[in-house]
C-alpha atoms as a PDB file:
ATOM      1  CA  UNK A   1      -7.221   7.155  12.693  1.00  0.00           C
ATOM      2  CA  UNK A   2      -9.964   4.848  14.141  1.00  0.00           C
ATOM      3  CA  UNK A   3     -13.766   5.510  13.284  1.00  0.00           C
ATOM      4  CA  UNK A   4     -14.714   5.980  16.955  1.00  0.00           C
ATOM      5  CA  UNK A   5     -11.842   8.405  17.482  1.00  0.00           C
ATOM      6  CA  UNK A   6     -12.569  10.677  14.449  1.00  0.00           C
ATOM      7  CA  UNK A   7     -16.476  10.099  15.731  1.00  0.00           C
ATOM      8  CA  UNK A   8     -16.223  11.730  19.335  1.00  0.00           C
ATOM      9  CA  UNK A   9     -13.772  14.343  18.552  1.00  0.00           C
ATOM     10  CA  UNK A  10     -16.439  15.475  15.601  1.00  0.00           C
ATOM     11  CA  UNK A  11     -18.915  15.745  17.884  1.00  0.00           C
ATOM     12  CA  UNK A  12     -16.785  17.357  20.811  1.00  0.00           C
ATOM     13  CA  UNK A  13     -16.477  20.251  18.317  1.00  0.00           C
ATOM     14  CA  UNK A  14     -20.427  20.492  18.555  1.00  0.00           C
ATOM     15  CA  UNK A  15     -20.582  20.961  22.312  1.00  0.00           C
ATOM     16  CA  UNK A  16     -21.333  23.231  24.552  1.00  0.00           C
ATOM     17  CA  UNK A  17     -18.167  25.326  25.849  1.00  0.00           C
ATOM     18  CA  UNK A  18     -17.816  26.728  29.325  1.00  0.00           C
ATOM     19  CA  UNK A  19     -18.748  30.528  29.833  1.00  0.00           C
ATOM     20  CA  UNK A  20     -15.118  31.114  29.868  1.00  0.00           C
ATOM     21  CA  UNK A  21     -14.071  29.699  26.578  1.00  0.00           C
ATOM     22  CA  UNK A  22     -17.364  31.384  24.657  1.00  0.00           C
ATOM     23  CA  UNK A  23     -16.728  33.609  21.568  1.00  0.00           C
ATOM     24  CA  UNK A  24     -18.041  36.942  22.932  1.00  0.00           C
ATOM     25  CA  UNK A  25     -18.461  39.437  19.835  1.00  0.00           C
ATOM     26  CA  UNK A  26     -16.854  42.972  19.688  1.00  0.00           C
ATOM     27  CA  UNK A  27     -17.352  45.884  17.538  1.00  0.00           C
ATOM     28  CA  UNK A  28     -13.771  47.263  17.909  1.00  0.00           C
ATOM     29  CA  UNK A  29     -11.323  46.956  21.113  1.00  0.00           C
ATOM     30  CA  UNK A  30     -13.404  47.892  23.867  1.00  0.00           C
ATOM     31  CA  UNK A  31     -16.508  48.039  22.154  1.00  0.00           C
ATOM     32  CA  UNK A  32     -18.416  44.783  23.212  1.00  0.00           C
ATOM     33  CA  UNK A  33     -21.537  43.900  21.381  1.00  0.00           C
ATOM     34  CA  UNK A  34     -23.503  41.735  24.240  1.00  0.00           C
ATOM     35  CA  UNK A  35     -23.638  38.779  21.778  1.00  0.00           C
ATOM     36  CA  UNK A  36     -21.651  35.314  22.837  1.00  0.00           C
ATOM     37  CA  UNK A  37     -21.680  31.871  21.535  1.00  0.00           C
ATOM     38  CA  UNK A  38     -21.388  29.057  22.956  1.00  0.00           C
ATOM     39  CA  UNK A  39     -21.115  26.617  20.130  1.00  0.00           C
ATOM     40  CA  UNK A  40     -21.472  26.301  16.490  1.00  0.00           C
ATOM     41  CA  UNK A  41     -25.332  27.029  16.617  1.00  0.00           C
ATOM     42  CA  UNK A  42     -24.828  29.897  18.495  1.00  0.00           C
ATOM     43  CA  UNK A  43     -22.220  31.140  16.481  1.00  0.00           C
ATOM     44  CA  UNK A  44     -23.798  30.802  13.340  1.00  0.00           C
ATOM     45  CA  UNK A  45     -26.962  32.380  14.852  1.00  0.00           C
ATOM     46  CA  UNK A  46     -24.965  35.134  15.847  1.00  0.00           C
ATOM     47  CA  UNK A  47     -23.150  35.311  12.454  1.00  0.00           C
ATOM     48  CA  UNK A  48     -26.478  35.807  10.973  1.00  0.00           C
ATOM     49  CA  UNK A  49     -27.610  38.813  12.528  1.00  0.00           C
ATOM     50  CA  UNK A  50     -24.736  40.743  14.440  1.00  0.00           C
ATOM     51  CA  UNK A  51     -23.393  44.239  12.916  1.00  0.00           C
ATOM     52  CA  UNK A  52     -21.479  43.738  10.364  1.00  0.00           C
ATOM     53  CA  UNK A  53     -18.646  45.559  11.328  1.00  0.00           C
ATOM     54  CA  UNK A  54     -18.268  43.284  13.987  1.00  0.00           C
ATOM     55  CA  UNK A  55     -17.536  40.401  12.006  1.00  0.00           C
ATOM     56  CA  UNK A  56     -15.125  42.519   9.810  1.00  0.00           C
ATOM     57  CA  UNK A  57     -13.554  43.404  12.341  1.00  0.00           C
ATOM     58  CA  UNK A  58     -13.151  39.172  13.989  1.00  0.00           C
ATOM     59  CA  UNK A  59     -12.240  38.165  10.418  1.00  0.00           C
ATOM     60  CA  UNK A  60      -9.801  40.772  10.267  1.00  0.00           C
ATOM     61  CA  UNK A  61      -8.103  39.943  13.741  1.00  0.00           C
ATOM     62  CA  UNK A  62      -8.355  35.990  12.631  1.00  0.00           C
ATOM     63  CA  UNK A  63     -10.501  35.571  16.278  1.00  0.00           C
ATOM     64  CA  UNK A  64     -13.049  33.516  14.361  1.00  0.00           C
ATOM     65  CA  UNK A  65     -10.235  30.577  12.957  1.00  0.00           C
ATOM     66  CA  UNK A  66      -8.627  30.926  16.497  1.00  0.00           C
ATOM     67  CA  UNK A  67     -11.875  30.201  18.319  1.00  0.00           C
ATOM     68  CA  UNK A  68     -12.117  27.353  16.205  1.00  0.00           C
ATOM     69  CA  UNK A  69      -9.261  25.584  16.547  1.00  0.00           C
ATOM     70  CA  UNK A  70      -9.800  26.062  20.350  1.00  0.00           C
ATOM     71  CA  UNK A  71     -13.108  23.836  19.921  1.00  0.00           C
ATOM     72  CA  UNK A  72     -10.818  21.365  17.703  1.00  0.00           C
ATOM     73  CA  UNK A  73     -12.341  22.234  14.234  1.00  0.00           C
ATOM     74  CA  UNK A  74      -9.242  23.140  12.118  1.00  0.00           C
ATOM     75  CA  UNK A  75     -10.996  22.331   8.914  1.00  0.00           C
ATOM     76  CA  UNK A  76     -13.571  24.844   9.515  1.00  0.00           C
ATOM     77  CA  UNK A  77     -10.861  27.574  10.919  1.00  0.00           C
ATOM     78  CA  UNK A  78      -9.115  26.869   7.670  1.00  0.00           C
ATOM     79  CA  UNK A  79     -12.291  27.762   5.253  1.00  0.00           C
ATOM     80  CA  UNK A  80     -12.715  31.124   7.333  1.00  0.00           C
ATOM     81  CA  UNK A  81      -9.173  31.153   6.618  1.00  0.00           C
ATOM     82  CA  UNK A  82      -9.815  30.841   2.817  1.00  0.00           C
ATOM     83  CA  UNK A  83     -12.477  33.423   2.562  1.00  0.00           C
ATOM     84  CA  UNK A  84     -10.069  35.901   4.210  1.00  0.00           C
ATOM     85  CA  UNK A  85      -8.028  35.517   1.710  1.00  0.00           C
ATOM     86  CA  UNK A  86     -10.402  36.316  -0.883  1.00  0.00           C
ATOM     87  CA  UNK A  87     -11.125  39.817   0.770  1.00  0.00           C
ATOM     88  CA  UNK A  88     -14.514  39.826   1.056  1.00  0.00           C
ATOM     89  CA  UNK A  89     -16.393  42.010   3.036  1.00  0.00           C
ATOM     90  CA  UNK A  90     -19.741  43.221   3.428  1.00  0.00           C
ATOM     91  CA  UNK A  91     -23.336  41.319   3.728  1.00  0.00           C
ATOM     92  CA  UNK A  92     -21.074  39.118   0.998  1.00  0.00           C
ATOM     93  CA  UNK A  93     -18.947  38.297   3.801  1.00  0.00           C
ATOM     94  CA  UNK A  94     -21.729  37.534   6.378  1.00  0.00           C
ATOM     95  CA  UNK A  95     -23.699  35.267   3.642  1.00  0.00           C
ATOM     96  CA  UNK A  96     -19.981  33.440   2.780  1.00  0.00           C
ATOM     97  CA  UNK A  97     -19.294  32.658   6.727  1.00  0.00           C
ATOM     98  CA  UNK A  98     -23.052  31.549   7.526  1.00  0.00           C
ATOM     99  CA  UNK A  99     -22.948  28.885   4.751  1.00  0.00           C
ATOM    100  CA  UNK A 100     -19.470  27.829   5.466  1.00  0.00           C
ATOM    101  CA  UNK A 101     -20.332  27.411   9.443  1.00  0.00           C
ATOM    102  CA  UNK A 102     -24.156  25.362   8.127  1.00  0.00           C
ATOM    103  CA  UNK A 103     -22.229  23.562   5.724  1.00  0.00           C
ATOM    104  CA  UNK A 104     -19.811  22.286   8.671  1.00  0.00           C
ATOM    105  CA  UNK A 105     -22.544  21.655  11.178  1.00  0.00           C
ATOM    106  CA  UNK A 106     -24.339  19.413   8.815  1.00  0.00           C
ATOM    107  CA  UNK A 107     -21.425  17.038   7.641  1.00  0.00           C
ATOM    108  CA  UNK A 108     -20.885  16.982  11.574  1.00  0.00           C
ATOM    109  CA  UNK A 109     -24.046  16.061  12.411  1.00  0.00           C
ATOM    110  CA  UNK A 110     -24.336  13.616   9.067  1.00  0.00           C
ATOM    111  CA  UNK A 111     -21.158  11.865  10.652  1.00  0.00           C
ATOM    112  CA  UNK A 112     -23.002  11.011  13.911  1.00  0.00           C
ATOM    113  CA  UNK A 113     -25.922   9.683  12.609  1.00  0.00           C
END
């Protein structure tokens, strides 16, 4: 795959998506929480402080890896992927996905620079 190829579609997954295409963040069916992101810094500043039963019940639905593959990260969906698997839950959870999503973000941005 060329360099300049792999280069724009890293950063594509580090833009801005239309209101339509935003991961909005539920409690339960029904049960919005208000919260929205928009991108990867959003999300990951959502992450951070939303209810956790929110994000048990995303991780538990598999919204999170699906969002992501919509913005073209399937290395990242696959992680969350991989910490499903391990069944955690909890503030354990929370502090798992935050450092996966950083971790990401910064060998995006370290690509681009």
């Amino acid at each position: 795959m060329p360099v300049a190829k792999t280069l724009k579609e890293t950063t594509s997954v580090l833009r801005d998506v239309p209101p339509q295409n935003a991961f909005y963040f539920y409690r339960s069916i029904g049960a919005p929480t208000g919260a929205a992101a928009r991108n990867l810094s959003d999300f990951v500043g959502v992450l951070s402080s939303i209810d956790i039963a929110s994000i048990q019940f995303h991780t538990s639905r598999g919204d999170f890896e699906n969002w992501l593959r919509m913005l073209g990260d399937d290395s990242l969906a696959q992680q969350i992927t991989g910490l499903k698997e391990k069944k955690l839950s909890g503030e354990h959870l929370r502090m798992r996905l935050v450092d996966v999503v950083k971790t990401r973000i910064n060998q995006i941005q370290k690509r681009t620079t």
